[in-house]
PDB file of N, CA and C in Angstrom:
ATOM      1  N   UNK A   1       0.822  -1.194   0.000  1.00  0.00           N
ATOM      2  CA  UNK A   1       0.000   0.000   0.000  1.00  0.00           C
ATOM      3  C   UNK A   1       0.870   1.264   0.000  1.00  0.00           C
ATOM      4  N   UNK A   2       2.293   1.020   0.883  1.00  0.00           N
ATOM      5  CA  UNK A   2       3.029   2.383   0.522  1.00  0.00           C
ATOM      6  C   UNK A   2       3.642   2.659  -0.872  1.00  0.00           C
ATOM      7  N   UNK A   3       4.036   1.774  -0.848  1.00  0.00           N
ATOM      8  CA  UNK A   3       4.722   1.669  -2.276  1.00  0.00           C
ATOM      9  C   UNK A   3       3.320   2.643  -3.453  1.00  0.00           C
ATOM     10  N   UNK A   4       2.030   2.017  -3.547  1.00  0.00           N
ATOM     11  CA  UNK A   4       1.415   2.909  -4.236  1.00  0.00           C
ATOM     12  C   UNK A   4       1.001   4.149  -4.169  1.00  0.00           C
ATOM     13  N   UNK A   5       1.177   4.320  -2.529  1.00  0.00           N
ATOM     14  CA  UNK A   5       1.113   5.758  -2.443  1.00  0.00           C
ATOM     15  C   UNK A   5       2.395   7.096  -2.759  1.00  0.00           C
ATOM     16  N   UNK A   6       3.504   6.374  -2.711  1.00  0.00           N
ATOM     17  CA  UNK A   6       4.774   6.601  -3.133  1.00  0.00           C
ATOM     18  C   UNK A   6       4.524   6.956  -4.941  1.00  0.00           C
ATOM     19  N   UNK A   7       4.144   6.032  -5.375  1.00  0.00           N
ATOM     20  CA  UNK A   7       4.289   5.836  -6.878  1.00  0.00           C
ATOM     21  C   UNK A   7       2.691   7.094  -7.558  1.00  0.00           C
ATOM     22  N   UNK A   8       2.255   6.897  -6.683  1.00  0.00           N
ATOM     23  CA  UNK A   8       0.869   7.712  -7.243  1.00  0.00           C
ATOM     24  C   UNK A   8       1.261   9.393  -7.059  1.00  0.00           C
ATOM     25  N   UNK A   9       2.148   9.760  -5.828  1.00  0.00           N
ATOM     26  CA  UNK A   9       2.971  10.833  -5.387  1.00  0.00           C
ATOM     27  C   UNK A   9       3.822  11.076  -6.608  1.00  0.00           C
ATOM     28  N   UNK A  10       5.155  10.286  -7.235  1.00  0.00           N
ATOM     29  CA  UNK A  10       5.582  10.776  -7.779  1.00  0.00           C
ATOM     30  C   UNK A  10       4.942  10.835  -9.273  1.00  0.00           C
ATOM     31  N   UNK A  11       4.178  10.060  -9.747  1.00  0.00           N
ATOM     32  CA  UNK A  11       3.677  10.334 -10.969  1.00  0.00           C
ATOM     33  C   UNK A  11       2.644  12.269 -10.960  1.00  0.00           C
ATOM     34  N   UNK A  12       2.271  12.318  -9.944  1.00  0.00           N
ATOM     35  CA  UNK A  12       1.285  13.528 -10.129  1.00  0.00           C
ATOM     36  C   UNK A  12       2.362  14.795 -10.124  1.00  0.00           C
ATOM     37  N   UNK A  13       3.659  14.248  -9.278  1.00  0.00           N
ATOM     38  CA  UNK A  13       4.712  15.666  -8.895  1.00  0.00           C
ATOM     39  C   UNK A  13       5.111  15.786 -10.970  1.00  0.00           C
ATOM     40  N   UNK A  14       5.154  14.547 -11.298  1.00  0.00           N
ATOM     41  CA  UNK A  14       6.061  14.532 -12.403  1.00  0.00           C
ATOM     42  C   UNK A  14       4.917  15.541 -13.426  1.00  0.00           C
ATOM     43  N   UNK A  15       3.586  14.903 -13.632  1.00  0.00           N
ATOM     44  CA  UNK A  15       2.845  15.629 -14.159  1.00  0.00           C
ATOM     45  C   UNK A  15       2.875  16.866 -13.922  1.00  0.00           C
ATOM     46  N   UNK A  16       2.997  17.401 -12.540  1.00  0.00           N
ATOM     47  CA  UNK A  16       2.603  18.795 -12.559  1.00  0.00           C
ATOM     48  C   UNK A  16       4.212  19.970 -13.298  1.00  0.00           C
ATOM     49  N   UNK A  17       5.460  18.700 -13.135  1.00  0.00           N
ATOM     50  CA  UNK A  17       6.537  19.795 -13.608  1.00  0.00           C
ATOM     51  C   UNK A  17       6.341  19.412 -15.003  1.00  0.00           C
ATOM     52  N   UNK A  18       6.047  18.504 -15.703  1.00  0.00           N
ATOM     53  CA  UNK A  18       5.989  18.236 -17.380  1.00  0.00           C
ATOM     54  C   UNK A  18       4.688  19.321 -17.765  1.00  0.00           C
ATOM     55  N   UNK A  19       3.310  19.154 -16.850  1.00  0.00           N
ATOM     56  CA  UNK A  19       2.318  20.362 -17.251  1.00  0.00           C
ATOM     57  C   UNK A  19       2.489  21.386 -17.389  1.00  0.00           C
ATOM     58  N   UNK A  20       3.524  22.024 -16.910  1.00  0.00           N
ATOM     59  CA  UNK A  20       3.064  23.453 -16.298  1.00  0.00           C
ATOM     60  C   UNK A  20       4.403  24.176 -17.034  1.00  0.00           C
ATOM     61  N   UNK A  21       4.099  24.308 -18.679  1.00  0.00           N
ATOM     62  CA  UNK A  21       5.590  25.069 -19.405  1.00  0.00           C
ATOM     63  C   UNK A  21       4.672  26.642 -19.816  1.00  0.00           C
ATOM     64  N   UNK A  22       5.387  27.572 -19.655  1.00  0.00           N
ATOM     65  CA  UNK A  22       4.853  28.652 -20.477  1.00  0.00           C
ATOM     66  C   UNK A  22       5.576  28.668 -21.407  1.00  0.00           C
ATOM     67  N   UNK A  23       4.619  29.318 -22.381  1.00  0.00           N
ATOM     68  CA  UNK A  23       4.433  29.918 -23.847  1.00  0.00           C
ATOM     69  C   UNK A  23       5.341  31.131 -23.840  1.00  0.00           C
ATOM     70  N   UNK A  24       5.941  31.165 -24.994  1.00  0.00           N
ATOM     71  CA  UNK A  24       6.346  32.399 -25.025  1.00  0.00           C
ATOM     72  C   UNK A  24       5.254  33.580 -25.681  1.00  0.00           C
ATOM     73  N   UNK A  25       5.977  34.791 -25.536  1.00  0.00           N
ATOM     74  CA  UNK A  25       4.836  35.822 -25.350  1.00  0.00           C
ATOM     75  C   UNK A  25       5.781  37.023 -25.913  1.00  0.00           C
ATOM     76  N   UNK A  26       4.832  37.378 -27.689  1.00  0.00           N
ATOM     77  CA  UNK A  26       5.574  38.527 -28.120  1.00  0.00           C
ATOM     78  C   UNK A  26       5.416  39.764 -26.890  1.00  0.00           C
ATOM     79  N   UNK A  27       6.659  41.001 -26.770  1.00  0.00           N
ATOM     80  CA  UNK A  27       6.338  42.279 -26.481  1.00  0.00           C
ATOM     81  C   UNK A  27       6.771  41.782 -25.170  1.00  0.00           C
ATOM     82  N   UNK A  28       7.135  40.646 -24.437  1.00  0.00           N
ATOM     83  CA  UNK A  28       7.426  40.799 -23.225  1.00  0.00           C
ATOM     84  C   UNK A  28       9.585  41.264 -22.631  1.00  0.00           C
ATOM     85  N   UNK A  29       9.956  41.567 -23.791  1.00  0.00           N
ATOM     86  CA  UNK A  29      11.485  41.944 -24.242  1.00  0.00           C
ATOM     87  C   UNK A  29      12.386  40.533 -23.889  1.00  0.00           C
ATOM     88  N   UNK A  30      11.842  39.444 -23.974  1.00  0.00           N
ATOM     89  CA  UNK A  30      12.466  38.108 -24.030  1.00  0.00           C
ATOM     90  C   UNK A  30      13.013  37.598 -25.089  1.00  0.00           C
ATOM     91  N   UNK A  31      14.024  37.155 -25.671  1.00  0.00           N
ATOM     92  CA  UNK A  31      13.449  36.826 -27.265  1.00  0.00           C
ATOM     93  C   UNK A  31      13.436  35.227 -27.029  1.00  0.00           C
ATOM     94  N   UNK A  32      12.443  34.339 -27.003  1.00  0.00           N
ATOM     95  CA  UNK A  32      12.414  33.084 -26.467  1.00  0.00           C
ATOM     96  C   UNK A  32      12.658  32.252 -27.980  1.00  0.00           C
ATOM     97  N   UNK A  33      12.904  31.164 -27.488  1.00  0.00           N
ATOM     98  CA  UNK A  33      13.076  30.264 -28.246  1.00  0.00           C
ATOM     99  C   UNK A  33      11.893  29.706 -29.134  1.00  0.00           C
ATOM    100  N   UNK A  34      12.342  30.383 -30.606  1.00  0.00           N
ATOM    101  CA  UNK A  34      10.885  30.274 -31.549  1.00  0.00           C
ATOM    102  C   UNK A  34      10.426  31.706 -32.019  1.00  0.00           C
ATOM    103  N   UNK A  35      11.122  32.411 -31.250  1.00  0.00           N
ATOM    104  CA  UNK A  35      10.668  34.073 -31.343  1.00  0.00           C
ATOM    105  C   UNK A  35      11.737  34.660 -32.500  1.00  0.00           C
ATOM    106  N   UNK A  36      12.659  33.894 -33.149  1.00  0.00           N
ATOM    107  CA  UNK A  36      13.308  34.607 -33.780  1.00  0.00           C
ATOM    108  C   UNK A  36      12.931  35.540 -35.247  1.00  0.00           C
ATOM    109  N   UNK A  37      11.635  34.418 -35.488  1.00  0.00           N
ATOM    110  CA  UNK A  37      11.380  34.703 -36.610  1.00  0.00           C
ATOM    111  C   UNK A  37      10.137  35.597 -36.626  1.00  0.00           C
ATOM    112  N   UNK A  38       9.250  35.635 -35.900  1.00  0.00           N
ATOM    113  CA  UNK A  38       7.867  36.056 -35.798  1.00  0.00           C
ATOM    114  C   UNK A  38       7.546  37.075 -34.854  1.00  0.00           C
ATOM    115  N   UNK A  39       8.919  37.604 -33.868  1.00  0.00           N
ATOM    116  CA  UNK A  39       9.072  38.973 -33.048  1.00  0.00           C
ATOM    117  C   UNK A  39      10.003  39.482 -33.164  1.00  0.00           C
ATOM    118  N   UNK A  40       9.885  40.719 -34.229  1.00  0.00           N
ATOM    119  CA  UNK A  40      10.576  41.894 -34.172  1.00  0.00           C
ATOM    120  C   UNK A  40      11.041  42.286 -33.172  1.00  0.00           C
ATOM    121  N   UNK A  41       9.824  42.097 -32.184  1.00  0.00           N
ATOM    122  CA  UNK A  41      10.110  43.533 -30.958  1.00  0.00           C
ATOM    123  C   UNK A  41      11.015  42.837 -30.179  1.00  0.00           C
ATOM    124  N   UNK A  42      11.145  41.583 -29.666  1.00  0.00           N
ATOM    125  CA  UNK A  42      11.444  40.987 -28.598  1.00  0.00           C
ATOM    126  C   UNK A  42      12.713  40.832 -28.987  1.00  0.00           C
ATOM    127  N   UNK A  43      13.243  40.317 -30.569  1.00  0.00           N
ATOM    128  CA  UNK A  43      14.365  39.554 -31.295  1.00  0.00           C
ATOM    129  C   UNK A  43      15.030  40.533 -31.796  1.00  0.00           C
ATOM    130  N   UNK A  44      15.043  41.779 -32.212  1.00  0.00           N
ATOM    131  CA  UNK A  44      15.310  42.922 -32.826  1.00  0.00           C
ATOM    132  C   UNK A  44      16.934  42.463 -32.802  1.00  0.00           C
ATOM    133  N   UNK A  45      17.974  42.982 -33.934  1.00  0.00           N
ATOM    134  CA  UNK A  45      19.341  42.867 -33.093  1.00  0.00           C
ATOM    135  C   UNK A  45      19.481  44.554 -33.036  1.00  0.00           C
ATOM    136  N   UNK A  46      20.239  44.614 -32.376  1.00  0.00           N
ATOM    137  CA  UNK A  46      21.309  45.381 -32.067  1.00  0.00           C
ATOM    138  C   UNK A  46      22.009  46.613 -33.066  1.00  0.00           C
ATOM    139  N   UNK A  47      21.979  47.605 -33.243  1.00  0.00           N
ATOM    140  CA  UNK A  47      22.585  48.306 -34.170  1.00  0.00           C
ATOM    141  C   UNK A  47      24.104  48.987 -33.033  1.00  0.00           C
ATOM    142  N   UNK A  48      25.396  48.405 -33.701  1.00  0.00           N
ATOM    143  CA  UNK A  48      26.434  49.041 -33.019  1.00  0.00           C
ATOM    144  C   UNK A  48      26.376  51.125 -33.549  1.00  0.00           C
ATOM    145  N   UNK A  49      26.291  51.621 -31.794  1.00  0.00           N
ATOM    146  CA  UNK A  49      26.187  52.927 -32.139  1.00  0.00           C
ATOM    147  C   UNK A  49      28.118  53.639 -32.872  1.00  0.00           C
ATOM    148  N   UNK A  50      28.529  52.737 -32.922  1.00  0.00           N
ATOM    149  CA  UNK A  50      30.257  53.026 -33.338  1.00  0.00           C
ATOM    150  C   UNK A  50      30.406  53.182 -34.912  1.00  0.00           C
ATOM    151  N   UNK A  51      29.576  54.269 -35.677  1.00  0.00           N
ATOM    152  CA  UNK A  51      29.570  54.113 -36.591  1.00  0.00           C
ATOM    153  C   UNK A  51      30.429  55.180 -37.381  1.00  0.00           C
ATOM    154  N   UNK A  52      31.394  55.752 -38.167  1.00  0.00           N
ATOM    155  CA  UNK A  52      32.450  56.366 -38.562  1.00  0.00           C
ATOM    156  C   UNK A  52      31.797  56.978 -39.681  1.00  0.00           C
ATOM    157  N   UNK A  53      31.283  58.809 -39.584  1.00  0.00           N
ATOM    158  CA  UNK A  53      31.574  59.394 -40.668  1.00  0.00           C
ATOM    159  C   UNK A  53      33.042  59.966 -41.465  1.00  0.00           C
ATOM    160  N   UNK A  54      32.880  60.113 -42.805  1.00  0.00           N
ATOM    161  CA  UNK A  54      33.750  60.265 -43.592  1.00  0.00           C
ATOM    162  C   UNK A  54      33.213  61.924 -43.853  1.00  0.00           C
TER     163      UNK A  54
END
């Protein structure tokens, strides 16, 4: 009987860390994985301000 209460414990802990992923989310200044292509805002690069007039 412990043993299943043991085993019924870790299957629900396991569920709840495999359930529980967030989404990424344009506009939140993350650039998440998947965001490279479809958020500007988040993925933007970088413009170096070191730029040399002639």
């Amino acid at each position: 009987m412990k043993k299943a209460v043991v085993l019924i414990g870790l299957l629900l802990t396991l569920f709840l860390f495999l359930g529980c992923t967030q989404s990424s989310i344009c506009g939140d200044s993350i650039c998440s994985l998947g965001e490279e292509n479809t958020c500007p805002t988040d993925c933007a690069t970088s413009i170096n301000g070191d730029i040399k007039r002639y």
